[in-house]
PDB file of N, CA and C in Angstrom:
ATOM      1  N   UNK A   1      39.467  59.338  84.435  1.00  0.00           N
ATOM      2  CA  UNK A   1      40.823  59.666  84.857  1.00  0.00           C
ATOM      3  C   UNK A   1      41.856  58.634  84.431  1.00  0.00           C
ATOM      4  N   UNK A   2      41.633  57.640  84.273  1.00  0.00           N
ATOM      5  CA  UNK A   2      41.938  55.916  84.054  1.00  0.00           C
ATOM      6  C   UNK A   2      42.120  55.667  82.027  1.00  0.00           C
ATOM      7  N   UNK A   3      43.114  56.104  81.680  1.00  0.00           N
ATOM      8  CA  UNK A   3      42.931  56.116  80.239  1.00  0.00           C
ATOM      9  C   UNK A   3      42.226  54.634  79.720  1.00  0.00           C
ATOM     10  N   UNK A   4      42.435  53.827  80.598  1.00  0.00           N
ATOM     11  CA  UNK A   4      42.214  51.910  80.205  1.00  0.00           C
ATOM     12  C   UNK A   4      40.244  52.130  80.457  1.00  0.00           C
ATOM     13  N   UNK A   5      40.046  52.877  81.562  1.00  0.00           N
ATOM     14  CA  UNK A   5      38.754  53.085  81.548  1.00  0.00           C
ATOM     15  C   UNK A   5      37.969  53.240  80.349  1.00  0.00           C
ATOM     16  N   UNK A   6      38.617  54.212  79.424  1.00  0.00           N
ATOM     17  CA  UNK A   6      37.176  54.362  77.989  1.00  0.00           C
ATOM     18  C   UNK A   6      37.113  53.313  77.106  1.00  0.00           C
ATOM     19  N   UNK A   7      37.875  51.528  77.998  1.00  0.00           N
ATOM     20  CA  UNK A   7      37.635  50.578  77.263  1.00  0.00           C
ATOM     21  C   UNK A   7      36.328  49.874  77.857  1.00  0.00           C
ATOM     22  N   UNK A   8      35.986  50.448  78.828  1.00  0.00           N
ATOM     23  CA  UNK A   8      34.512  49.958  79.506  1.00  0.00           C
ATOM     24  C   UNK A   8      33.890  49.807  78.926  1.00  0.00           C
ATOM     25  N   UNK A   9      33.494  50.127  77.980  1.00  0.00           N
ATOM     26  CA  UNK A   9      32.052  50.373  76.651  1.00  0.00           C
ATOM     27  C   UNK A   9      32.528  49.736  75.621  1.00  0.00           C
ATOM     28  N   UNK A  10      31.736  48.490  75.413  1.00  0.00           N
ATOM     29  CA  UNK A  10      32.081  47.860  73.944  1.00  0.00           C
ATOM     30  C   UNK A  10      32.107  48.554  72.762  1.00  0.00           C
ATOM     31  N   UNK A  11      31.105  49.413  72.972  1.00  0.00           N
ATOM     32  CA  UNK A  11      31.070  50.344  71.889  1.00  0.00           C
ATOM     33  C   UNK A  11      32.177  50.836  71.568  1.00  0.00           C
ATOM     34  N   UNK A  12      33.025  52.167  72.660  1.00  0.00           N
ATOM     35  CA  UNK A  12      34.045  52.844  73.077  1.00  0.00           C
ATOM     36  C   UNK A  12      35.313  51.326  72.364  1.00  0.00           C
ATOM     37  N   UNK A  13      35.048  50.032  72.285  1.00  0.00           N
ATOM     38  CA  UNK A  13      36.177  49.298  71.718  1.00  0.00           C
ATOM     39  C   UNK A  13      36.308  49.127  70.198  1.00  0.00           C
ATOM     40  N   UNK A  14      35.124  48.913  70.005  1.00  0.00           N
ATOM     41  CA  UNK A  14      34.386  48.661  68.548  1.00  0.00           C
ATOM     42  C   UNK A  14      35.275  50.378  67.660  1.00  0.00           C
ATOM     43  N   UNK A  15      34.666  50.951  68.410  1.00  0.00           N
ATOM     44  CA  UNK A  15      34.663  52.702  67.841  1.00  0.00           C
ATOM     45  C   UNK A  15      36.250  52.261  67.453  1.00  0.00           C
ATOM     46  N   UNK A  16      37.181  51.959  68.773  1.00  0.00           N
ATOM     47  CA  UNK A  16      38.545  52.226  68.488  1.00  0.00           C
ATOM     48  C   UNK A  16      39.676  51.677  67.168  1.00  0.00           C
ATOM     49  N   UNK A  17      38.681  50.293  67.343  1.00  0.00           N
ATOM     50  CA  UNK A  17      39.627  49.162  65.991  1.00  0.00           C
ATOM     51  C   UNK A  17      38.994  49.480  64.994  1.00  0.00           C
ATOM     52  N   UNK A  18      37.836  50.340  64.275  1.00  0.00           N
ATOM     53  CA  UNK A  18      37.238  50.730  62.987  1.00  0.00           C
ATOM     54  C   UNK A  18      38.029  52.173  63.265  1.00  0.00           C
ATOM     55  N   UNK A  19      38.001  52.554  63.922  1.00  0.00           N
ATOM     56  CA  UNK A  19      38.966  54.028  63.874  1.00  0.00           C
ATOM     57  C   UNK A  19      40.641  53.671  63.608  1.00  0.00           C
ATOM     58  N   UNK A  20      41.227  52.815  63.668  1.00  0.00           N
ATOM     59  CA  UNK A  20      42.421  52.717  62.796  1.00  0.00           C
ATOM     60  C   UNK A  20      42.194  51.915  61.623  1.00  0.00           C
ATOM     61  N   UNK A  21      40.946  51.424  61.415  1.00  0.00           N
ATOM     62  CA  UNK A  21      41.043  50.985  60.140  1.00  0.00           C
ATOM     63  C   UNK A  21      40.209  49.664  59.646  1.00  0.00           C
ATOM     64  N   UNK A  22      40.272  49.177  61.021  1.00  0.00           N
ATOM     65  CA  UNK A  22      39.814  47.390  61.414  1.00  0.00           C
ATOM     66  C   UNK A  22      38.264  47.447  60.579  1.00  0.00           C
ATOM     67  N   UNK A  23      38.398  46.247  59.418  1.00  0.00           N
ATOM     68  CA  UNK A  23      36.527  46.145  59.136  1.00  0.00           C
ATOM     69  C   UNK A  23      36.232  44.989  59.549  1.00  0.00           C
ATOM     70  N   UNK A  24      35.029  44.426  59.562  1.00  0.00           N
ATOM     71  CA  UNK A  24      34.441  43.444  60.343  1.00  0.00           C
ATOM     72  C   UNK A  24      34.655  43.535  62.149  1.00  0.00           C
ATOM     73  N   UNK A  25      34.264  44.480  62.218  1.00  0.00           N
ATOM     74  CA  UNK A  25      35.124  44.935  63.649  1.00  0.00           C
ATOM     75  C   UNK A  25      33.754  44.059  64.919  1.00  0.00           C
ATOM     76  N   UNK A  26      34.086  43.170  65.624  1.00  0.00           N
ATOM     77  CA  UNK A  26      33.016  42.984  66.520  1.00  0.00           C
ATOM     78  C   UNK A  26      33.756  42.533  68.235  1.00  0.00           C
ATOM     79  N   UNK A  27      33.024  42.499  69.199  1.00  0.00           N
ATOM     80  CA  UNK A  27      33.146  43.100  70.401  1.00  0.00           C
ATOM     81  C   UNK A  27      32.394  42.210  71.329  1.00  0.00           C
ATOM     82  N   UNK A  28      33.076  40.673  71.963  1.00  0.00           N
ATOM     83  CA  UNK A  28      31.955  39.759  72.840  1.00  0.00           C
ATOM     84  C   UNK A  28      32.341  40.031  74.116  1.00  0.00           C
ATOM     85  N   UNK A  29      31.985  40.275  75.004  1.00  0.00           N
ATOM     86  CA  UNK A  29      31.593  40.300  76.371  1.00  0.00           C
ATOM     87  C   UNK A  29      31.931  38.850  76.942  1.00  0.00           C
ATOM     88  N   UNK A  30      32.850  38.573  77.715  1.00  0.00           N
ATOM     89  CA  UNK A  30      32.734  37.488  78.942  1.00  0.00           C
ATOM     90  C   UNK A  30      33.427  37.774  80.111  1.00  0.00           C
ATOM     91  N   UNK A  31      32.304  37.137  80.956  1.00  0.00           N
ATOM     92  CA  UNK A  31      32.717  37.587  82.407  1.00  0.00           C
ATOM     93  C   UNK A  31      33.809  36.176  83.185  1.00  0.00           C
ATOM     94  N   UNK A  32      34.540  36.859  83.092  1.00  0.00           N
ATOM     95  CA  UNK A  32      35.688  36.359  84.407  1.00  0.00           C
ATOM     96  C   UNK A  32      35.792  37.086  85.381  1.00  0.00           C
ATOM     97  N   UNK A  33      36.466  36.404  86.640  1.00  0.00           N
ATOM     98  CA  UNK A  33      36.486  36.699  87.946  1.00  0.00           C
ATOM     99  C   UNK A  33      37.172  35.756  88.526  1.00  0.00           C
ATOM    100  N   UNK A  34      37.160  36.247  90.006  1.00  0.00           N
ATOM    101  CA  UNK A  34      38.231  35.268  91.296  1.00  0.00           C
ATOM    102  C   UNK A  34      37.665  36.055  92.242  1.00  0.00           C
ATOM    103  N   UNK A  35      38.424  34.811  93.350  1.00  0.00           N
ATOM    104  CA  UNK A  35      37.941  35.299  94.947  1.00  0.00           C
ATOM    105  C   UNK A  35      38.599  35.856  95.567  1.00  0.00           C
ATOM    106  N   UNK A  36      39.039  37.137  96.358  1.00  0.00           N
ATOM    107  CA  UNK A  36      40.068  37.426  97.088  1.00  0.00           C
ATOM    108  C   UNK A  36      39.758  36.943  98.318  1.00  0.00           C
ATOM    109  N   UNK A  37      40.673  36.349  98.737  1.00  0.00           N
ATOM    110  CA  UNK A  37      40.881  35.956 100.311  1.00  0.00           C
ATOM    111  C   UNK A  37      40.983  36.974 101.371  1.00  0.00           C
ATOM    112  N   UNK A  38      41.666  37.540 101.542  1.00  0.00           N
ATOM    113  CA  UNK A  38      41.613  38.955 102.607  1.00  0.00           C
ATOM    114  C   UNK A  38      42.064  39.970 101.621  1.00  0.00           C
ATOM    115  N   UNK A  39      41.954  41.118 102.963  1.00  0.00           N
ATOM    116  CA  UNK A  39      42.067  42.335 102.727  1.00  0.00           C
ATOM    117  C   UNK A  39      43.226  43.023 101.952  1.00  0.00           C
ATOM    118  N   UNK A  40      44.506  42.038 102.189  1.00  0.00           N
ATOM    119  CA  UNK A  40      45.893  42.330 101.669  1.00  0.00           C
ATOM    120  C   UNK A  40      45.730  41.865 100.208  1.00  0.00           C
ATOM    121  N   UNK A  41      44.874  40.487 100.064  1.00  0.00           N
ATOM    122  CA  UNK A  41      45.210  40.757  98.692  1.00  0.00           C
ATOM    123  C   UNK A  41      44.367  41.435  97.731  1.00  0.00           C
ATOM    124  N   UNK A  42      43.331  42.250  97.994  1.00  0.00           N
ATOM    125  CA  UNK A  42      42.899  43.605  97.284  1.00  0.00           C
ATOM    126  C   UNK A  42      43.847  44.565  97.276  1.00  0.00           C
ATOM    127  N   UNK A  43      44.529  44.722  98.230  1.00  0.00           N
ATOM    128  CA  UNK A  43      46.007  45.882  98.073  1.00  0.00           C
ATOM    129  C   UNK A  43      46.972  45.449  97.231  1.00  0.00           C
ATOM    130  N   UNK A  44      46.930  44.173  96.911  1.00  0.00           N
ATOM    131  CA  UNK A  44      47.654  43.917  96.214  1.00  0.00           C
ATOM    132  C   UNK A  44      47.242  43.979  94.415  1.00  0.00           C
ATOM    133  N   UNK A  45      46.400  43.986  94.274  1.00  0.00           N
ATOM    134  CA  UNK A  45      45.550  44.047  93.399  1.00  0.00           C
ATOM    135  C   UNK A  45      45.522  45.193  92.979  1.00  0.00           C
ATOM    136  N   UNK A  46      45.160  46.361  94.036  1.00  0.00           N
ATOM    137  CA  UNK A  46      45.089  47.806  93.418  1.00  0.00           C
ATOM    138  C   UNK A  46      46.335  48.138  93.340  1.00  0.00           C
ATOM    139  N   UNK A  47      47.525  48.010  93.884  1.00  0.00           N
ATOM    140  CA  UNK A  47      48.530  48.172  93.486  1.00  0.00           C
ATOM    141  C   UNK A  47      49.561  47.589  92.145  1.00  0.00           C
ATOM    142  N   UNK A  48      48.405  46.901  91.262  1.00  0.00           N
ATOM    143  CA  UNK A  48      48.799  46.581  89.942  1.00  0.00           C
ATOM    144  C   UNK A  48      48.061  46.982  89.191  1.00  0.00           C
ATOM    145  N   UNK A  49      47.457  47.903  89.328  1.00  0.00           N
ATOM    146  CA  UNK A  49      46.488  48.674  88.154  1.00  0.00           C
ATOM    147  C   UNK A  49      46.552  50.217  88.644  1.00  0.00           C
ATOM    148  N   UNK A  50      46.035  50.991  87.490  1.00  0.00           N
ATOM    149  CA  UNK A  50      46.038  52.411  87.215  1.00  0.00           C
ATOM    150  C   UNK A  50      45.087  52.451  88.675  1.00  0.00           C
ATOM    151  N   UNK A  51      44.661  51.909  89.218  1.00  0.00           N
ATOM    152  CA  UNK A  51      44.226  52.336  90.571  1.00  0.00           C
ATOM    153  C   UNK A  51      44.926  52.832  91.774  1.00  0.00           C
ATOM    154  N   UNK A  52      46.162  52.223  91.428  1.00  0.00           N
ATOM    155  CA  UNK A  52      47.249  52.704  92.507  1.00  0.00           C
ATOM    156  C   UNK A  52      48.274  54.112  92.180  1.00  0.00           C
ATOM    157  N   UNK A  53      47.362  54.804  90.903  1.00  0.00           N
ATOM    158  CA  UNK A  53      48.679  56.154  90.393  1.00  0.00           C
ATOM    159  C   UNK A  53      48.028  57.902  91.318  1.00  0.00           C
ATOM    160  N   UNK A  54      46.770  57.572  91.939  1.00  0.00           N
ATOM    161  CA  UNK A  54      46.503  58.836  92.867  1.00  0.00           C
ATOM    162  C   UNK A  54      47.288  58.506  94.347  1.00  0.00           C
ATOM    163  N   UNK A  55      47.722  57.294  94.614  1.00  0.00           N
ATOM    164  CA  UNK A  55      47.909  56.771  95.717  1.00  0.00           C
ATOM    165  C   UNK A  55      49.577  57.189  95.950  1.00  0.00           C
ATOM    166  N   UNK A  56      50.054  56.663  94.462  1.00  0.00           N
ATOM    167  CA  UNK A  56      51.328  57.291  94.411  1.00  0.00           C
ATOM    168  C   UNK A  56      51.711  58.613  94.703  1.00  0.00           C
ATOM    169  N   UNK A  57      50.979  58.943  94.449  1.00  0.00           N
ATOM    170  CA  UNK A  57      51.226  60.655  94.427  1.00  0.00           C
ATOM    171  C   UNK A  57      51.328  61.350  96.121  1.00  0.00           C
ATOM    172  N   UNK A  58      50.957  60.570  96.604  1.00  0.00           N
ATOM    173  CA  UNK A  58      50.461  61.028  97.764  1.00  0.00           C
ATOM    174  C   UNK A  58      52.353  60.860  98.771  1.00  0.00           C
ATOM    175  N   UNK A  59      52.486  61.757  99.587  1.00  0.00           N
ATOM    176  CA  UNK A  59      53.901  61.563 100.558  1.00  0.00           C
ATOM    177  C   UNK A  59      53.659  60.306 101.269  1.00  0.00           C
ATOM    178  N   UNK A  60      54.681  59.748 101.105  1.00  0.00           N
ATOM    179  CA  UNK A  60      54.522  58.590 102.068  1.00  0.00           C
ATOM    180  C   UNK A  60      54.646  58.231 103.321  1.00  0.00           C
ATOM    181  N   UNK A  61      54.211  59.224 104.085  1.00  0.00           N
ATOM    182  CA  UNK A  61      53.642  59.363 105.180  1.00  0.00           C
ATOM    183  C   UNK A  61      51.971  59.132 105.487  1.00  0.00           C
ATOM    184  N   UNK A  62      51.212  59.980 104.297  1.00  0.00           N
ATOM    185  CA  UNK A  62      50.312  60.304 103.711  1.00  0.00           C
ATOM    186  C   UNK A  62      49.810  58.942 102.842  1.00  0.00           C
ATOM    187  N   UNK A  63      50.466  58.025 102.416  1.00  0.00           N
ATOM    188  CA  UNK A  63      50.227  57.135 101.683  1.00  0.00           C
ATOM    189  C   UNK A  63      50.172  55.684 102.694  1.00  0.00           C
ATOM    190  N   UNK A  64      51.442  55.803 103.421  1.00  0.00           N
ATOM    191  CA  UNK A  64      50.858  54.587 104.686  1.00  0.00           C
ATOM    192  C   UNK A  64      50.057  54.826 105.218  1.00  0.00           C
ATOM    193  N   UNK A  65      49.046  56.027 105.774  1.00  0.00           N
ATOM    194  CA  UNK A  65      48.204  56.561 106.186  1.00  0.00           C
ATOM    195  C   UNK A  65      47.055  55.501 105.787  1.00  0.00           C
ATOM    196  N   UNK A  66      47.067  56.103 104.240  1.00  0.00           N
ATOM    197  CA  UNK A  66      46.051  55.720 103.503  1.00  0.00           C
ATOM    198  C   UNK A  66      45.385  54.434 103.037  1.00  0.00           C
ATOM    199  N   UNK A  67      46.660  53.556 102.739  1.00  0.00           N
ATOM    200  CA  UNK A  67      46.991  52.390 102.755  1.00  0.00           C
ATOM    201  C   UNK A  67      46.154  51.716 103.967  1.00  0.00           C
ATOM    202  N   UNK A  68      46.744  52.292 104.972  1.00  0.00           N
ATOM    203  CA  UNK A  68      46.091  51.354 106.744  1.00  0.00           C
ATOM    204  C   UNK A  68      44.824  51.684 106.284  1.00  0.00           C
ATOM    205  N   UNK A  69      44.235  52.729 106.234  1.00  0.00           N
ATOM    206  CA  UNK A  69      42.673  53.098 106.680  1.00  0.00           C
ATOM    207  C   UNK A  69      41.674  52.443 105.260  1.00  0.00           C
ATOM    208  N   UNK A  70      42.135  52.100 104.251  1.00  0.00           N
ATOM    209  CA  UNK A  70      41.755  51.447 103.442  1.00  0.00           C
ATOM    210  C   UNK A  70      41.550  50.341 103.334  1.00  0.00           C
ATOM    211  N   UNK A  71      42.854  49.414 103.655  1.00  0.00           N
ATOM    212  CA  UNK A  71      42.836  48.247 103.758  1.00  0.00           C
ATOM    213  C   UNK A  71      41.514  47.786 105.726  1.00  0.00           C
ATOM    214  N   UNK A  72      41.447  48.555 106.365  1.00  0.00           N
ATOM    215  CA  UNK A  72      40.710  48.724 107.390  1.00  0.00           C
ATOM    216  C   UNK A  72      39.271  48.615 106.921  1.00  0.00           C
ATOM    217  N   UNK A  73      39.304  49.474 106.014  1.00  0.00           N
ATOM    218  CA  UNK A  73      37.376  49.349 105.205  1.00  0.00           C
ATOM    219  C   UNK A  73      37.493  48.504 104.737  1.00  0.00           C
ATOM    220  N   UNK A  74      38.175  48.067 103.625  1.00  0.00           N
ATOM    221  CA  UNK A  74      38.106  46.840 102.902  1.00  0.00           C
ATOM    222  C   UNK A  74      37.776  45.764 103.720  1.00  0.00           C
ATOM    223  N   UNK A  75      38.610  45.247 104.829  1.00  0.00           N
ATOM    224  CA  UNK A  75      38.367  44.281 105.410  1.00  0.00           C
ATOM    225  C   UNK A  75      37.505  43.939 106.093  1.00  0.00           C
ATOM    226  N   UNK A  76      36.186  45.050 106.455  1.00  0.00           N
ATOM    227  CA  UNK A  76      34.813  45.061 106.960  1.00  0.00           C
ATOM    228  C   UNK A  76      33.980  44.510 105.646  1.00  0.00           C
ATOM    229  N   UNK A  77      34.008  44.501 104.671  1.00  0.00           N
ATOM    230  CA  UNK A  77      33.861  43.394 103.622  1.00  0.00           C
ATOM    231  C   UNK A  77      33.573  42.184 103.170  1.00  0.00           C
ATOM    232  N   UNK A  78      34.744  41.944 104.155  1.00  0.00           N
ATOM    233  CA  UNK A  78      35.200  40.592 104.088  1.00  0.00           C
ATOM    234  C   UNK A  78      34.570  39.340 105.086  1.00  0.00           C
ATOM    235  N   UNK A  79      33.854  38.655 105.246  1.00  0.00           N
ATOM    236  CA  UNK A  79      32.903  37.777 106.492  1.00  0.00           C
ATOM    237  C   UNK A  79      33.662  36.288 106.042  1.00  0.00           C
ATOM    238  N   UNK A  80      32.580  35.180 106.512  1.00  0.00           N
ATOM    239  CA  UNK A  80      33.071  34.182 106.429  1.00  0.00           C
ATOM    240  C   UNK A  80      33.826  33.505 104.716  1.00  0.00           C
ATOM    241  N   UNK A  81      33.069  34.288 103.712  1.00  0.00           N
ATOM    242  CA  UNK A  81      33.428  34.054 102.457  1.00  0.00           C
ATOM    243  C   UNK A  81      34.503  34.762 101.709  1.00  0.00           C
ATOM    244  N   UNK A  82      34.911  33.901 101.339  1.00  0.00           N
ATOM    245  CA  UNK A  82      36.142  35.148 100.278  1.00  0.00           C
ATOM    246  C   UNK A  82      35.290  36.058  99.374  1.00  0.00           C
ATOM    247  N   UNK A  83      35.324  37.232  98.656  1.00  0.00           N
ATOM    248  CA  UNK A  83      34.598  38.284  98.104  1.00  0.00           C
ATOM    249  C   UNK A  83      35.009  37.314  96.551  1.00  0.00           C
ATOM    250  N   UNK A  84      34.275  38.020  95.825  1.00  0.00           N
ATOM    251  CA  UNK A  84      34.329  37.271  94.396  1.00  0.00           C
ATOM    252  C   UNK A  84      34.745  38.886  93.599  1.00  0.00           C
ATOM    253  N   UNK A  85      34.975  39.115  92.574  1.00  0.00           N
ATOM    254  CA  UNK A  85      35.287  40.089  91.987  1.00  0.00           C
ATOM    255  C   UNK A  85      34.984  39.318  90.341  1.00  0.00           C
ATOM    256  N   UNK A  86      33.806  39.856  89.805  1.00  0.00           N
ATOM    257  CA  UNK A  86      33.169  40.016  88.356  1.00  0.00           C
ATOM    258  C   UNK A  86      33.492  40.828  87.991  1.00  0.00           C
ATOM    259  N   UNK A  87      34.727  40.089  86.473  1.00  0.00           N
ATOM    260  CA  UNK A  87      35.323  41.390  85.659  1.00  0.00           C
ATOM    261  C   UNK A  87      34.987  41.096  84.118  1.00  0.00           C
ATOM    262  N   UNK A  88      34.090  41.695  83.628  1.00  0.00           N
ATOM    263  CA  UNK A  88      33.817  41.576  82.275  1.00  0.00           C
ATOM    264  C   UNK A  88      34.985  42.143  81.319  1.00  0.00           C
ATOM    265  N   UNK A  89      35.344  41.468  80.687  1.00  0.00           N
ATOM    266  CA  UNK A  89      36.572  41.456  79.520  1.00  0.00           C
ATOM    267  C   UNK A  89      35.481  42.048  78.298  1.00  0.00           C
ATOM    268  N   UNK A  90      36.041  42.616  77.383  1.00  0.00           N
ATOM    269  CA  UNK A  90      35.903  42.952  76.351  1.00  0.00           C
ATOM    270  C   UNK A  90      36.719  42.075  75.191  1.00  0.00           C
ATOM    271  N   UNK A  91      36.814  41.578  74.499  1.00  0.00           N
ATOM    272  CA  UNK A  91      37.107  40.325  73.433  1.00  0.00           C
ATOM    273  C   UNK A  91      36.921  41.149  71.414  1.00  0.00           C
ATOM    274  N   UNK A  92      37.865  42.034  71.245  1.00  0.00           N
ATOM    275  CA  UNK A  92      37.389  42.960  70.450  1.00  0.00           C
ATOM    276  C   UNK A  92      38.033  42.245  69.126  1.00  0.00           C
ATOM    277  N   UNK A  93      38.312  42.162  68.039  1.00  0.00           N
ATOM    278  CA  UNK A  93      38.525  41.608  66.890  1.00  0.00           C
ATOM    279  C   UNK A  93      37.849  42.585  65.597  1.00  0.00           C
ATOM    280  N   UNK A  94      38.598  42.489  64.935  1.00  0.00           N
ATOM    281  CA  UNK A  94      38.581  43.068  63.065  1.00  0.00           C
ATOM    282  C   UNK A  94      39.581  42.216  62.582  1.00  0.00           C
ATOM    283  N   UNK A  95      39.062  42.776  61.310  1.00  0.00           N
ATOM    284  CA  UNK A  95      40.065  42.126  59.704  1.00  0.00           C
ATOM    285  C   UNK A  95      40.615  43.646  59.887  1.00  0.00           C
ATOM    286  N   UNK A  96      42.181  43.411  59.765  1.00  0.00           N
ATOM    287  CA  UNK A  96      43.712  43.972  59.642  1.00  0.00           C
ATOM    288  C   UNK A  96      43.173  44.695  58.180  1.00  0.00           C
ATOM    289  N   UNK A  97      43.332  45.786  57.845  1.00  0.00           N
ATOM    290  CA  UNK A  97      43.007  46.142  56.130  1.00  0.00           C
ATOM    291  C   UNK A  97      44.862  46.110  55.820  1.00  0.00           C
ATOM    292  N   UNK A  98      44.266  45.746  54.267  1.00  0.00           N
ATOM    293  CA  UNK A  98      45.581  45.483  53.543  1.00  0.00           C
ATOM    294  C   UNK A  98      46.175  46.371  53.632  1.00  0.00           C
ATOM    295  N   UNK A  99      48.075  46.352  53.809  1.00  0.00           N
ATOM    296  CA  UNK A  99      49.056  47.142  53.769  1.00  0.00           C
ATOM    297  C   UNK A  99      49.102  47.631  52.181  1.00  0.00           C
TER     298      UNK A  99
END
């Protein structure tokens, strides 16, 4: 649903920069991450990514709703440690072909 999603698959990246043209096209994997401290700042978080565009949609009545009862689960989550969040980057590179 997430157009940024069919960058999940190195492959799916690789495919994309040899599909406009890119040769030597290769694709490294490294994992970054951080800790969120509470529950607010995962809301804050999904509210800067394509995670927050079904949420939009919703009346905002319907959306503070949603918001509370979310941030409510989320925060059952959460114990003495801050949560860590492992986000593997994709690192994609080719040679530009001549103009």
């Amino acid at each position: 649903p997430f157009p940024a999603w069919r960058l999940q698959d190195p492959d799916a990246c690789a495919a994309l920069l040899a599909e406009a043209g890119y040769a030597r096209v290769e694709v490294e994997t490294i994992q970054v991450g951080y800790h969120i401290e509470r529950s607010l700042d995962w809301w804050e978080l999904v509210e800067r990514t394509p995670l927050i565009a079904p949420v939009e949609s919703l009346a905002p009545e319907a959306r503070t709703a949603f918001e509370a009862r979310h941030q409510e689960r989320v925060a059952r989550c959460f114990g003495t440690e801050p949560l860590w969040l492992d986000i593997p980057v994709h690192m994609a590179r080719g040679v530009r072909p001549e103009a």
